[in-house]
Protein backbone atom coordinates (compact mmCIF):
# COMPACT_ATOMS: atom_id res chain seq x y z
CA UNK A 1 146.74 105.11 167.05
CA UNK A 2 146.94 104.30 163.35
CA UNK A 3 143.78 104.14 160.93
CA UNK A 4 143.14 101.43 159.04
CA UNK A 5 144.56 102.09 155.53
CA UNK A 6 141.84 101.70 152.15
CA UNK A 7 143.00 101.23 148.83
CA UNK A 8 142.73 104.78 148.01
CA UNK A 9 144.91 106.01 150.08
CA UNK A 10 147.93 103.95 147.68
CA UNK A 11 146.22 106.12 144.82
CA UNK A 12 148.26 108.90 143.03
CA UNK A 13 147.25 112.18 144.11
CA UNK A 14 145.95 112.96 140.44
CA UNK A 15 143.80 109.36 139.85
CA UNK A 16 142.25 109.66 143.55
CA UNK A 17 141.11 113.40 142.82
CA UNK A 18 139.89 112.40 139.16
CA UNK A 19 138.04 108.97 140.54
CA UNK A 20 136.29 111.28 143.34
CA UNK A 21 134.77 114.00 140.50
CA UNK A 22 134.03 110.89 138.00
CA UNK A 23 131.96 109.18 140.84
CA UNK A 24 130.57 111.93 142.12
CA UNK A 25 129.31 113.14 138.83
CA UNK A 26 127.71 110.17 138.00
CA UNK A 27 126.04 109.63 141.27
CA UNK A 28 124.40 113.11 140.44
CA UNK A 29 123.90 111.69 136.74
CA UNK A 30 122.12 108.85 138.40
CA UNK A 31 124.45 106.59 136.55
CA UNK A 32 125.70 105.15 139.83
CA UNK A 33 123.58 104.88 143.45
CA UNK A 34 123.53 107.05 146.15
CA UNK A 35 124.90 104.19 147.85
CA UNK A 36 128.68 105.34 146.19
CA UNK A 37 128.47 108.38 148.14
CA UNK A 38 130.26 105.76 151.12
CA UNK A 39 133.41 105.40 148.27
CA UNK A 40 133.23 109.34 148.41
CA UNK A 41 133.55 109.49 152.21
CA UNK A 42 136.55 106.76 151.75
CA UNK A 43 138.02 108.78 149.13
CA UNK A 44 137.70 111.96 151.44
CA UNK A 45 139.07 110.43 154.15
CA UNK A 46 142.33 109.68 151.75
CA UNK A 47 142.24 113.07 150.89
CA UNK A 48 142.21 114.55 154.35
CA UNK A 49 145.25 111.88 155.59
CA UNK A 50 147.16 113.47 152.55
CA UNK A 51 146.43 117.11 153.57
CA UNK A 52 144.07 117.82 150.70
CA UNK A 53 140.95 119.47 149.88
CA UNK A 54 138.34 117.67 147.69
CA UNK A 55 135.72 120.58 147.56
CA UNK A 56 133.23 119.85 144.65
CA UNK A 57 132.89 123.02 142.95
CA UNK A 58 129.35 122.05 141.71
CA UNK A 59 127.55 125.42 142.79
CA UNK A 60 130.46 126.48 140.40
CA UNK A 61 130.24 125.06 137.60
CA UNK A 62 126.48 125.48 137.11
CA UNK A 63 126.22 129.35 137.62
């Protein structure tokens, strides 16, 4: 059974990576709504179909 396809998953690898970080930092910015975070599951799911990891290093960066 095929998935349905989104428009992120005709993304480059590099643009779909950098959208995900730019939306997720300014959901946490409070920039954009918490209501993005469903682009960042669609983006994920992209991600996964490719065979890549989209781990936010957040705890990361801020230590």
């Amino acid at each position: 059974m095929e998935t349905e396809k989104s428009s992120y998953d005709k993304l480059p690898l590099e643009l779909l990576t950098g959208f995900f970080y730019e939306v997720h930092k300014n959901i946490e910015k409070g920039i954009l709504s918490n209501a993005m975070y469903h682009e960042i599951r669609l983006i994920e799911q992209s991600a996964l179909k490719r065979g890549i990891s989209l781990e936010y290093p957040h705890d990361k960066v801020h230590k």
